[in-house]
C-alpha atoms as a PDB file:
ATOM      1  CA  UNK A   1      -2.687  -3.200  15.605  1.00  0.00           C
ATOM      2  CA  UNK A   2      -2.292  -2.671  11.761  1.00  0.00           C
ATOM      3  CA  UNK A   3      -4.666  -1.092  10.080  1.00  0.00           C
ATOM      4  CA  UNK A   4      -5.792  -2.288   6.622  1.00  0.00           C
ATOM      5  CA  UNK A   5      -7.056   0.778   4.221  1.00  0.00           C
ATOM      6  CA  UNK A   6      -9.111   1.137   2.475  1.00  0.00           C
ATOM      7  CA  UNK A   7     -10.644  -2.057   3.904  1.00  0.00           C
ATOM      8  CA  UNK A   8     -10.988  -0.949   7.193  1.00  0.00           C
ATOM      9  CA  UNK A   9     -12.677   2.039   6.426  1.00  0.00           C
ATOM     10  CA  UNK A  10     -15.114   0.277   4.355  1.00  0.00           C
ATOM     11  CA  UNK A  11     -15.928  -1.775   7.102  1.00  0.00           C
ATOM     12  CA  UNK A  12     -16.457   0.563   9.302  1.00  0.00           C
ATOM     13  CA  UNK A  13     -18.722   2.692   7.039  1.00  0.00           C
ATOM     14  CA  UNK A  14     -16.806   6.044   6.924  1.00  0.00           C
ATOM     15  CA  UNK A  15     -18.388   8.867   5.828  1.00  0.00           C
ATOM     16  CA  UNK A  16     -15.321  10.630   4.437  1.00  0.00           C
ATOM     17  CA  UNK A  17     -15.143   7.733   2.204  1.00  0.00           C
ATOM     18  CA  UNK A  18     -17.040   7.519  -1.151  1.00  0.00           C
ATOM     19  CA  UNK A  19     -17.033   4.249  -3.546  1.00  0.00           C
ATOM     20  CA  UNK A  20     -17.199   5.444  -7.179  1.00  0.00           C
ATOM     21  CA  UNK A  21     -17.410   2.026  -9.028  1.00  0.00           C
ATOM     22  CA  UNK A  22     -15.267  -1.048  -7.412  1.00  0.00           C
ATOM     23  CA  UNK A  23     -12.020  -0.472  -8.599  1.00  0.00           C
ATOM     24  CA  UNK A  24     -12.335   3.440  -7.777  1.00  0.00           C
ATOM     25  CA  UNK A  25     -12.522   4.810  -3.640  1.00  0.00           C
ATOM     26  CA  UNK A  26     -12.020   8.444  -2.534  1.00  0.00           C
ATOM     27  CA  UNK A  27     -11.349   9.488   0.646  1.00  0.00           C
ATOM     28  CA  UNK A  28     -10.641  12.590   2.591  1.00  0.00           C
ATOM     29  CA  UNK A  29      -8.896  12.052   5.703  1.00  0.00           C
ATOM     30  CA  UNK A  30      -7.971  13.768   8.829  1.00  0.00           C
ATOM     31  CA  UNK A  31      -6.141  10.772  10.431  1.00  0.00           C
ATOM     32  CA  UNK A  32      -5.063  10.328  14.363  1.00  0.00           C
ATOM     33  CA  UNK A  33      -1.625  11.825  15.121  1.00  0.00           C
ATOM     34  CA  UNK A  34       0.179   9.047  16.595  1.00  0.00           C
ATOM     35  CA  UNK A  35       2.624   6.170  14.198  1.00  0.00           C
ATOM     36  CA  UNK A  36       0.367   4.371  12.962  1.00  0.00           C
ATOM     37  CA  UNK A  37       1.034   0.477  10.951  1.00  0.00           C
ATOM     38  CA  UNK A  38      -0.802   0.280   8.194  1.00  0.00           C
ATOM     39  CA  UNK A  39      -1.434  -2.142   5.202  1.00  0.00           C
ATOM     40  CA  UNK A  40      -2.945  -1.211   1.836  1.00  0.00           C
ATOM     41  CA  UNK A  41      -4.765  -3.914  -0.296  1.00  0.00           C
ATOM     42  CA  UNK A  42      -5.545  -1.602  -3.288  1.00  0.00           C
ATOM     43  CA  UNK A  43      -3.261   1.124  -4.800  1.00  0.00           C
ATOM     44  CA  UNK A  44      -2.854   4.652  -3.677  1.00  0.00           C
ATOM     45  CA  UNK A  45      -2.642   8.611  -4.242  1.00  0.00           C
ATOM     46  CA  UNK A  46      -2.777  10.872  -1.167  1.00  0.00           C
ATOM     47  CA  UNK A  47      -2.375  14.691  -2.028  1.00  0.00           C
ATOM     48  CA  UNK A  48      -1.546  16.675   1.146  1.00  0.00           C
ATOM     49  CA  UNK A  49      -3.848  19.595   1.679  1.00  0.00           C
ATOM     50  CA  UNK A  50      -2.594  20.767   4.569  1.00  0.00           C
ATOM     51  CA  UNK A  51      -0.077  19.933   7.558  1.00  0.00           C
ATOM     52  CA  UNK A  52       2.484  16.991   6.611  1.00  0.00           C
ATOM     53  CA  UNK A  53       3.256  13.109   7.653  1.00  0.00           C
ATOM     54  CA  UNK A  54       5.970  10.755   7.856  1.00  0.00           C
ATOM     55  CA  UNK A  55       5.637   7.904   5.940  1.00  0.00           C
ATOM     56  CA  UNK A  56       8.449   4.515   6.174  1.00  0.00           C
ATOM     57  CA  UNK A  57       7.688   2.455   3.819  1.00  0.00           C
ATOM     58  CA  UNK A  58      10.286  -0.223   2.089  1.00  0.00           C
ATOM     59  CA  UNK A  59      12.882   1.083   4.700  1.00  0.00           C
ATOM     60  CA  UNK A  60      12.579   4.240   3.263  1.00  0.00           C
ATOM     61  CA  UNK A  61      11.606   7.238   5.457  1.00  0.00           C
ATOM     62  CA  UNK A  62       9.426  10.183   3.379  1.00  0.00           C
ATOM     63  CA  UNK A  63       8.519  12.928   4.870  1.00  0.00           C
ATOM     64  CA  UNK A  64       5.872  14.880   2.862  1.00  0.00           C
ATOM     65  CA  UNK A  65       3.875  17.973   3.479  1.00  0.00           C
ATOM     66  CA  UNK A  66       1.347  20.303   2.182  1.00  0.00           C
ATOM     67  CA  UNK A  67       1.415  20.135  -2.000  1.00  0.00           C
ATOM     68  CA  UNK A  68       3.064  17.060  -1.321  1.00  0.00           C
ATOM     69  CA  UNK A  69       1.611  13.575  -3.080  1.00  0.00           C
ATOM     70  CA  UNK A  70       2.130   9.595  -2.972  1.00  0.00           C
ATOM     71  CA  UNK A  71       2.167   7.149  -4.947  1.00  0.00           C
ATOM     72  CA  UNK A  72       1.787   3.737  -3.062  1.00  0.00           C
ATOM     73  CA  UNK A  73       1.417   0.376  -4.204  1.00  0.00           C
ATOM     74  CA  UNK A  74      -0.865  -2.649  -3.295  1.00  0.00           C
ATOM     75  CA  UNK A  75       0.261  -5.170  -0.365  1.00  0.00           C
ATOM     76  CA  UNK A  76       2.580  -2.486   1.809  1.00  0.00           C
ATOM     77  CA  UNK A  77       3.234  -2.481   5.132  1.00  0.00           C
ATOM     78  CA  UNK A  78       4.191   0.890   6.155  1.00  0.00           C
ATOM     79  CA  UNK A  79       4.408   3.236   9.378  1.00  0.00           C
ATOM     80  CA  UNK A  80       2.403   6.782   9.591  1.00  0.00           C
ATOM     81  CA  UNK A  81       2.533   9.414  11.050  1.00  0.00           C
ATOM     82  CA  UNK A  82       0.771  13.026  11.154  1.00  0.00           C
ATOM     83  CA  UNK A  83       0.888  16.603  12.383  1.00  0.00           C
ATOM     84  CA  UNK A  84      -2.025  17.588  13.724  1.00  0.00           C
ATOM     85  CA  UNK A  85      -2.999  19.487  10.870  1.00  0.00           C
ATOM     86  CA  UNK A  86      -3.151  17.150   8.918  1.00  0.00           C
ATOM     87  CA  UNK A  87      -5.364  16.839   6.084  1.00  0.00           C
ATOM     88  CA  UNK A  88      -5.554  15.079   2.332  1.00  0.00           C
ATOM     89  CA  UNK A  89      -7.310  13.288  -0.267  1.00  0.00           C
ATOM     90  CA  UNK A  90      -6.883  10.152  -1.022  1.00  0.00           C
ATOM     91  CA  UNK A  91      -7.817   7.929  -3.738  1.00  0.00           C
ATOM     92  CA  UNK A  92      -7.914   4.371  -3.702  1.00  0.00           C
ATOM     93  CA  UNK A  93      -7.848   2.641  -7.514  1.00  0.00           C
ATOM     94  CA  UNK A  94      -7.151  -1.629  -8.280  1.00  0.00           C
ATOM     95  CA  UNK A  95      -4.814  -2.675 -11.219  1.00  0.00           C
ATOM     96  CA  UNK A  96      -7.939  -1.999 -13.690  1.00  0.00           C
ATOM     97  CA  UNK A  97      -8.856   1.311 -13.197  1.00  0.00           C
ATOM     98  CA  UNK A  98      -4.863   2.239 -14.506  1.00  0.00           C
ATOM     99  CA  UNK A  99      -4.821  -0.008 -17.335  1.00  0.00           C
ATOM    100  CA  UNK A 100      -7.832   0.860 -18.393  1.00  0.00           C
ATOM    101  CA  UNK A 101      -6.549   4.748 -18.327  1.00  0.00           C
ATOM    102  CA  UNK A 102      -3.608   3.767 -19.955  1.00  0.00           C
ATOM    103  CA  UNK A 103      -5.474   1.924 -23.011  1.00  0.00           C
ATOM    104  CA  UNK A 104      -8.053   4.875 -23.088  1.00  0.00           C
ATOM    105  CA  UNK A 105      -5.717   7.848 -23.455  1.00  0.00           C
ATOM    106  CA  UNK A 106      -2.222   5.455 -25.237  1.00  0.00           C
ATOM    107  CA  UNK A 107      -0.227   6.636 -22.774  1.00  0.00           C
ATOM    108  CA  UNK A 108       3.271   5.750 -23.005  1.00  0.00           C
ATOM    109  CA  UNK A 109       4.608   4.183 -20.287  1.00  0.00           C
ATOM    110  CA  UNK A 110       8.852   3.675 -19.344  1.00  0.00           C
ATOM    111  CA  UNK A 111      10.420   0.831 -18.681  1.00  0.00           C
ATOM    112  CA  UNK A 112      11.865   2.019 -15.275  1.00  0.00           C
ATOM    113  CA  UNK A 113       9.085   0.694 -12.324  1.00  0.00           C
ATOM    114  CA  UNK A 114       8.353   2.423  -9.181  1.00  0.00           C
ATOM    115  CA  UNK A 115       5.927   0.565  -6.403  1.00  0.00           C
ATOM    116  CA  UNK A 116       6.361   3.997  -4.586  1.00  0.00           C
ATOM    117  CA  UNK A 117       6.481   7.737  -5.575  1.00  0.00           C
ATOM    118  CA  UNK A 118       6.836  11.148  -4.045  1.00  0.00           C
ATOM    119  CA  UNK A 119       5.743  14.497  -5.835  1.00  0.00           C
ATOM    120  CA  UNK A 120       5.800  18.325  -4.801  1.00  0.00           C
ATOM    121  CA  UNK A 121       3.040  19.643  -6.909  1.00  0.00           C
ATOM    122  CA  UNK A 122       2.926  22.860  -5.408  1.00  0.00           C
ATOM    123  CA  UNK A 123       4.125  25.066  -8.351  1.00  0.00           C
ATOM    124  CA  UNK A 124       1.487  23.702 -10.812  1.00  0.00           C
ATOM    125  CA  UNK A 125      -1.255  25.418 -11.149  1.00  0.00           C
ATOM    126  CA  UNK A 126      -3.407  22.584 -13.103  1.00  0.00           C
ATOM    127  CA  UNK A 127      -2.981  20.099 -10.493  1.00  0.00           C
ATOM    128  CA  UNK A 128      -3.897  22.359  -7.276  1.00  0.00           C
ATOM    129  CA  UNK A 129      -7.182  23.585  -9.125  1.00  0.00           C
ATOM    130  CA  UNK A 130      -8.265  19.690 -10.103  1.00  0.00           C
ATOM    131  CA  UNK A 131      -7.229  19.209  -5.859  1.00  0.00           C
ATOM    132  CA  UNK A 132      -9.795  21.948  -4.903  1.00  0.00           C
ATOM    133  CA  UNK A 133     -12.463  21.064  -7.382  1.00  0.00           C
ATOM    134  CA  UNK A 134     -12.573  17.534  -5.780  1.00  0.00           C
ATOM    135  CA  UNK A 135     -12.875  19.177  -2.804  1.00  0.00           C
ATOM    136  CA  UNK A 136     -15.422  21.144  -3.267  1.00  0.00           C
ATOM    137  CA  UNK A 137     -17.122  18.296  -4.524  1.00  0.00           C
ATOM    138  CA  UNK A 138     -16.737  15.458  -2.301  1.00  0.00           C
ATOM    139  CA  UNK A 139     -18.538  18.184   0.147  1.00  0.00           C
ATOM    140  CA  UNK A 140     -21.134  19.459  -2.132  1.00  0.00           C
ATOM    141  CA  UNK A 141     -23.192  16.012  -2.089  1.00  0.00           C
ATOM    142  CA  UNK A 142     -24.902  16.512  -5.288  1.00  0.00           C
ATOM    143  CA  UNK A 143     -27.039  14.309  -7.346  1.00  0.00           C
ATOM    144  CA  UNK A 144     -24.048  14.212  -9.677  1.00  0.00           C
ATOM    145  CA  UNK A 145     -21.287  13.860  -7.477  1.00  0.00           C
ATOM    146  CA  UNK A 146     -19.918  10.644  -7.606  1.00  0.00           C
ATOM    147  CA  UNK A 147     -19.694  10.955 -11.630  1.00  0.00           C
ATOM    148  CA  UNK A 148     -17.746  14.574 -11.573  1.00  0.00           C
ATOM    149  CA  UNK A 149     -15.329  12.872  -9.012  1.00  0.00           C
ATOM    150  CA  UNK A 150     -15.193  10.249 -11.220  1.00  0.00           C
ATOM    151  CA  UNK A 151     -13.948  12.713 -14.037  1.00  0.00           C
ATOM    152  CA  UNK A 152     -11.497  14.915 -11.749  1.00  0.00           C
ATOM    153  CA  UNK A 153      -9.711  12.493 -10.486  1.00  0.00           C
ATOM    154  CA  UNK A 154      -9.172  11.016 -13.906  1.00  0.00           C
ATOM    155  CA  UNK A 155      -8.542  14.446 -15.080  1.00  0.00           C
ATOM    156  CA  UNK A 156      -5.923  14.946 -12.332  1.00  0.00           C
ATOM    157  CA  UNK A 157      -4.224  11.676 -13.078  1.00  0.00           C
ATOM    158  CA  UNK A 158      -3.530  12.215 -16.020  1.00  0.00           C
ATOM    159  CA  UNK A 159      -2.170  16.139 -14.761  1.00  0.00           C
ATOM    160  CA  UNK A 160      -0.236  14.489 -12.320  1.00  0.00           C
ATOM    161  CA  UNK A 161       1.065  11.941 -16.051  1.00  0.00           C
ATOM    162  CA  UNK A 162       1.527  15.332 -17.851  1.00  0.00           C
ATOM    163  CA  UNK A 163       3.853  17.472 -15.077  1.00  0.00           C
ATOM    164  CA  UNK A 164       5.757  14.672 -14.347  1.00  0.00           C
ATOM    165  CA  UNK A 165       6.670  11.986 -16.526  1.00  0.00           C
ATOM    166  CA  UNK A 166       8.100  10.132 -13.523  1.00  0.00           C
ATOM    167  CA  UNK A 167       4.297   9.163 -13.096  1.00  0.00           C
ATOM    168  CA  UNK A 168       4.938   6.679 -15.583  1.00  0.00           C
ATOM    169  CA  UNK A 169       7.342   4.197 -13.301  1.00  0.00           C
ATOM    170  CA  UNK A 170       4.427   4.083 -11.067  1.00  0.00           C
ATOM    171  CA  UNK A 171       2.190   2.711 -13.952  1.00  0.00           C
ATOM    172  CA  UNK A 172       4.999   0.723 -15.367  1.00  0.00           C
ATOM    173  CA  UNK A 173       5.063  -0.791 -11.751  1.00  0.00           C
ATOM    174  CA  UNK A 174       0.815  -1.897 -12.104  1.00  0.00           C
ATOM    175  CA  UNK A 175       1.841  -3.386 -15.288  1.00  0.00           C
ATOM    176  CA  UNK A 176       4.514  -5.512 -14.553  1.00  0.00           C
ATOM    177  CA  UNK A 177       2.924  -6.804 -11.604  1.00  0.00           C
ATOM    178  CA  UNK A 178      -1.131  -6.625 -13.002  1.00  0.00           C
ATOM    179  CA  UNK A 179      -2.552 -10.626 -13.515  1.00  0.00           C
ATOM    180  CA  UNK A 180      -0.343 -11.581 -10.845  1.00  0.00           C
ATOM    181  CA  UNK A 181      -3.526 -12.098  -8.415  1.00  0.00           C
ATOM    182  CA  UNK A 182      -1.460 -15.235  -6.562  1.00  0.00           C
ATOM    183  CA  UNK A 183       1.094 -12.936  -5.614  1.00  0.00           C
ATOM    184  CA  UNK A 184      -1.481 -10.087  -4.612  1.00  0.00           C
ATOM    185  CA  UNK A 185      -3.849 -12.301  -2.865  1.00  0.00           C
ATOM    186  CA  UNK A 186      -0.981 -14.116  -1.034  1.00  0.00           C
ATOM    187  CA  UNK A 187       0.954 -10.817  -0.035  1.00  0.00           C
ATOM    188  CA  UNK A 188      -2.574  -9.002   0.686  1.00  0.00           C
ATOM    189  CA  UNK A 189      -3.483 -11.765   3.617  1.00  0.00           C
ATOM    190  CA  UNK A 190       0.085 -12.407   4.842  1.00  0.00           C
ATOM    191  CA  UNK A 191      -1.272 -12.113   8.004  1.00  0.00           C
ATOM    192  CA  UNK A 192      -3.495 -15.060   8.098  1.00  0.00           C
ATOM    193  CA  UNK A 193      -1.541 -17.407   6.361  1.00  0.00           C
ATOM    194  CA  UNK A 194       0.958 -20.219   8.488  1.00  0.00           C
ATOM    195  CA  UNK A 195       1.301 -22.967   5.895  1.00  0.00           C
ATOM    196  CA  UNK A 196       1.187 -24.162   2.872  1.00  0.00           C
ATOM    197  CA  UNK A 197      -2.249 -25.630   3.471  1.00  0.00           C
ATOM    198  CA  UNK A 198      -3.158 -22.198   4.501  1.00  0.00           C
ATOM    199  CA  UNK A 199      -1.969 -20.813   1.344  1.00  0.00           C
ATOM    200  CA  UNK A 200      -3.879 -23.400  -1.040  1.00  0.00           C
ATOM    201  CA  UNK A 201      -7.220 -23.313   0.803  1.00  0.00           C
ATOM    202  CA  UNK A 202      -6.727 -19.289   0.357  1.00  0.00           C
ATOM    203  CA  UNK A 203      -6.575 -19.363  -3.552  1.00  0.00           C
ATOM    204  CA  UNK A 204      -9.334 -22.476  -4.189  1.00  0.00           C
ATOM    205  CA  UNK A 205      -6.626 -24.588  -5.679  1.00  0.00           C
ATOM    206  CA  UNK A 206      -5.736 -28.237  -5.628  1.00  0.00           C
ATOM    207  CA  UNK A 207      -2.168 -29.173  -4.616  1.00  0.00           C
ATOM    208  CA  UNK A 208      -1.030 -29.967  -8.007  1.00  0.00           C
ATOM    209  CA  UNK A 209      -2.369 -26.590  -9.838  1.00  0.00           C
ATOM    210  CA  UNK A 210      -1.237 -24.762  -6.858  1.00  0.00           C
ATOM    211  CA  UNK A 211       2.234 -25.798  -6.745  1.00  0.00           C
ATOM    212  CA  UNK A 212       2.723 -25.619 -10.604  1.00  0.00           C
ATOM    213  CA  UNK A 213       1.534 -22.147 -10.803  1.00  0.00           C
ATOM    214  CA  UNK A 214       3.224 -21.068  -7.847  1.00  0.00           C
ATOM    215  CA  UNK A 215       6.733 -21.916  -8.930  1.00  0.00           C
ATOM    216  CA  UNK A 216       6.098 -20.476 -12.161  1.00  0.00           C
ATOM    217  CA  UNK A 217       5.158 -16.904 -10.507  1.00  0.00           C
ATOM    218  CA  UNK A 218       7.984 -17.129  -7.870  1.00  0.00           C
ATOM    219  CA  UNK A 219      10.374 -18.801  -9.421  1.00  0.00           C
ATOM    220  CA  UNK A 220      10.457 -20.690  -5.637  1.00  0.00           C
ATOM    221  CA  UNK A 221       8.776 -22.841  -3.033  1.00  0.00           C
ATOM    222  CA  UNK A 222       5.714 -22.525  -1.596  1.00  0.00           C
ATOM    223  CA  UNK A 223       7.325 -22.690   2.141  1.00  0.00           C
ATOM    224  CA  UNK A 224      10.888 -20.616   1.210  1.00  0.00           C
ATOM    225  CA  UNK A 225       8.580 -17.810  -0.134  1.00  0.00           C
ATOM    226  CA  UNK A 226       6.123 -18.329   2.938  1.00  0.00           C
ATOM    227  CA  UNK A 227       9.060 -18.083   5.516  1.00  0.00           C
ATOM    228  CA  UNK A 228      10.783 -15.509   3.844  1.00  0.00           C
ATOM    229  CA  UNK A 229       7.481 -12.747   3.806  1.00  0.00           C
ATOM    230  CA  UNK A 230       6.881 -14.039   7.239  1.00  0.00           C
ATOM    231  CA  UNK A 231      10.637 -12.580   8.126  1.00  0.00           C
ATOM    232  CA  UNK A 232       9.810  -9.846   6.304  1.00  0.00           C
ATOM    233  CA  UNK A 233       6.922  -8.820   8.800  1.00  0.00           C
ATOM    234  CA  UNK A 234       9.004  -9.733  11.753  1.00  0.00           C
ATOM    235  CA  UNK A 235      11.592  -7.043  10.777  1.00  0.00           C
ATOM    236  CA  UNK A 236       9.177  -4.767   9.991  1.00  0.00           C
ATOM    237  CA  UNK A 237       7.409  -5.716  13.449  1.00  0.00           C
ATOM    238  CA  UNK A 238      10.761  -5.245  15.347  1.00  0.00           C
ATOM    239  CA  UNK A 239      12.071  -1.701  13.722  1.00  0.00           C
ATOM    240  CA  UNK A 240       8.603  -0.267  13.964  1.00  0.00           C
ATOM    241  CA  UNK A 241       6.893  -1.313  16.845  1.00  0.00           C
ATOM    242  CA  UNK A 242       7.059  -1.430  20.860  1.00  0.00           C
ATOM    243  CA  UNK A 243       5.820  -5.597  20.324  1.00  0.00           C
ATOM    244  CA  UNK A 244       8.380  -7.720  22.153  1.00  0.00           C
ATOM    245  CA  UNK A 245       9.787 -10.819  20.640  1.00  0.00           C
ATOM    246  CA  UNK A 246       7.585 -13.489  21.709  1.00  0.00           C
ATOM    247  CA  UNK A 247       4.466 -10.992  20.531  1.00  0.00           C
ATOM    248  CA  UNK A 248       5.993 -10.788  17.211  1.00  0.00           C
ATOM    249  CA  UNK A 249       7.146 -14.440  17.063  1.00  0.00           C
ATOM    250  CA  UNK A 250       3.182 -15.472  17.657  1.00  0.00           C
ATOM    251  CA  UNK A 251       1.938 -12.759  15.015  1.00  0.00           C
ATOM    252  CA  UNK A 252       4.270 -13.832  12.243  1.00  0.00           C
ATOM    253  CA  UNK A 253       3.071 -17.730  12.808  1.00  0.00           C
ATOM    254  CA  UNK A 254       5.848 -18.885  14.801  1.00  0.00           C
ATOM    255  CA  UNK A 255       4.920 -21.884  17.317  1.00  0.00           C
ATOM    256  CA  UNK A 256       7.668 -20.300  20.178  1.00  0.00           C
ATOM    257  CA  UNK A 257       9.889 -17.542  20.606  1.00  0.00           C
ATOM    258  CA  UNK A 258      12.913 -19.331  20.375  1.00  0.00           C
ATOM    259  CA  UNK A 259      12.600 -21.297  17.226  1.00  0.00           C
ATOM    260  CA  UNK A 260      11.675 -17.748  15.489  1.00  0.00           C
ATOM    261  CA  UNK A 261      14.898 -16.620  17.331  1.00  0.00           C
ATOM    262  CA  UNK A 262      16.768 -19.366  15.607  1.00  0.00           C
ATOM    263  CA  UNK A 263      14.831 -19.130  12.177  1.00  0.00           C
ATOM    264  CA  UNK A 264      15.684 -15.455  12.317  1.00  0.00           C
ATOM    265  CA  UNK A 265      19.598 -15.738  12.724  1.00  0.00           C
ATOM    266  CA  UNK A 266      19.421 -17.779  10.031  1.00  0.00           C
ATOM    267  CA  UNK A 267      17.630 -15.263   7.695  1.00  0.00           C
ATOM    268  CA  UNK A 268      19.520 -12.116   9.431  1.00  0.00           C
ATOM    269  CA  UNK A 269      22.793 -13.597  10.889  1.00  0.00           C
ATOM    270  CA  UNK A 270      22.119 -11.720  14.355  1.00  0.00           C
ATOM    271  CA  UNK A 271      19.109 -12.508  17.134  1.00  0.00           C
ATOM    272  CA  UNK A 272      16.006  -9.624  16.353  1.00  0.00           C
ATOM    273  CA  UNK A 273      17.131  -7.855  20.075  1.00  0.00           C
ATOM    274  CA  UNK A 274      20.362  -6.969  18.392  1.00  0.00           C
ATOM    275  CA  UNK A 275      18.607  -6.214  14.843  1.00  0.00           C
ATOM    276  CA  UNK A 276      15.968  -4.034  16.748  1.00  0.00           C
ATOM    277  CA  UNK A 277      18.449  -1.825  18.565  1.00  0.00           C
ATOM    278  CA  UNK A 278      20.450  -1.578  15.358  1.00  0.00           C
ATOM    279  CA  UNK A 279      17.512  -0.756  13.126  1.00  0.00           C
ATOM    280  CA  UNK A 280      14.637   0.971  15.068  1.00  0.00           C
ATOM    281  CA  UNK A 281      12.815   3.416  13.725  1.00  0.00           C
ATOM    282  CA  UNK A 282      12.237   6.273  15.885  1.00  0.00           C
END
């Protein structure tokens, strides 16, 4: 099972969650122990508060632990996994809320982009007093809560901007990819989609918009791009899960296990029981 944040917990009515305007959630978590798959459709901070996690995202394994945060893009798969002491905020914010903060305050932004970022904010003093305000806070349940969080967390933001200008990359990141809702709304519901049909009735468009815009965001086809994310998830799938191969084959949209066996020595020049035993995450 993959679980889709913040969606899920909005679903599911959460307590520890709190909406502050649409583009703008706050959680704070105390999240099962065992690996957990999970899929983000809006951009992320988590600030460790106490205990630690392992996070593999992008083939990249991060470990991260108290005074510990992360930056995490839009449309990620990832693997997670906590101590049992674990606990964090988390904020939740859309491609708006950032530019909006940019545009607000000028903030200069680099050109370098990073979709994912890792700080140890431990040694500044600034940043762990805006953590415990929101804290205190998000329990507090005053009339005025939901505007003060509002504040902090833009306050801390822009901390977090201040103390380390690597911050930026991750804005550069929303920028480069913000107006690109094909490519978010496509990569968001991977899941779902098994053709090109699929993909059109998704995004409301007629065949010959569809196509015209697509190429022009992808710089490809409609079906190479499809098959190629759909790989994507079945490596993902195979390094990072107990599924077996006719499991994955059906959850990545493939009619059999043996023509996604073929399709995928094609894409990875080796069948996925050799790729798994090569690249498993354990």
């Amino acid at each position: 099972m993959t679980i889709t944040i913040p969606n899920y917990l909005i679903e599911h009515h959460e307590p520890t969650l709190i909406k502050l305007n649409e583009g703008l959630y706050l959680e704070r978590m105390r999240t099962p122990t065992q690996k957990v798959l999970v899929r983000s459709t809006m951009h992320g901070l988590t600030l460790i508060e106490s205990g630690g996690k392992e996070v593999k995202l992008n083939g990249t394994l991060h470990r991260i632990e108290k005074a510990h945060a992360i930056f995490f893009s839009q449309g990620n798969y990832f693997t997670n996994q906590n101590t049992p002491d674990y606990r964090a905020l988390t904020i939740f914010f859309d491609d708006n809320y950032i530019l909006q903060l940019i545009r607000k305050h000028t903030l200069p932004v680099p050109s370098q982009s990073s979709p994912t970022l890792v700080l140890s904010f431990g040694s500044e003093a600034n940043i762990l007093r805006l953590t415990q305000n929101i804290v205190s806070i998000h329990t507090a349940k005053t009339p005025q809560r939901n505007t003060l969080l509002t504040l902090y967390i833009e306050l801390l933001i822009l901390e977090l901007y201040t103390a380390f200008p690597k911050t930026g990359t991750f804005f550069r990141h929303i920028l480069d990819t913000s107006g690109e809702r094909m490519r978010y709304v496509l990569e968001s519901n991977i899941d779902i989609l098994h053709t090109v049909s699929d993909m059109q009735h998704l995004l409301r468009m007629g065949t010959t918009a569809f196509h015209k815009h697509f190429h022009k965001q992808f710089g490809t086809s409609p079906k190479a791009w499809l098959d190629t994310q759909r790989m994507k998830k079945a490596i993902f799938l195979l390094t990072s899960t107990d599924k077996s191969i006719t499991e994955i084959a059906t959850e990545c949209g493939y009619a059999t296990a043996s023509w996604f066996i073929v399709q995928f020595k094609k894409y990875c020049k080796t069948t996925p029981k050799a790729y798994r035993e090569k690249n498993r995450y354990k």
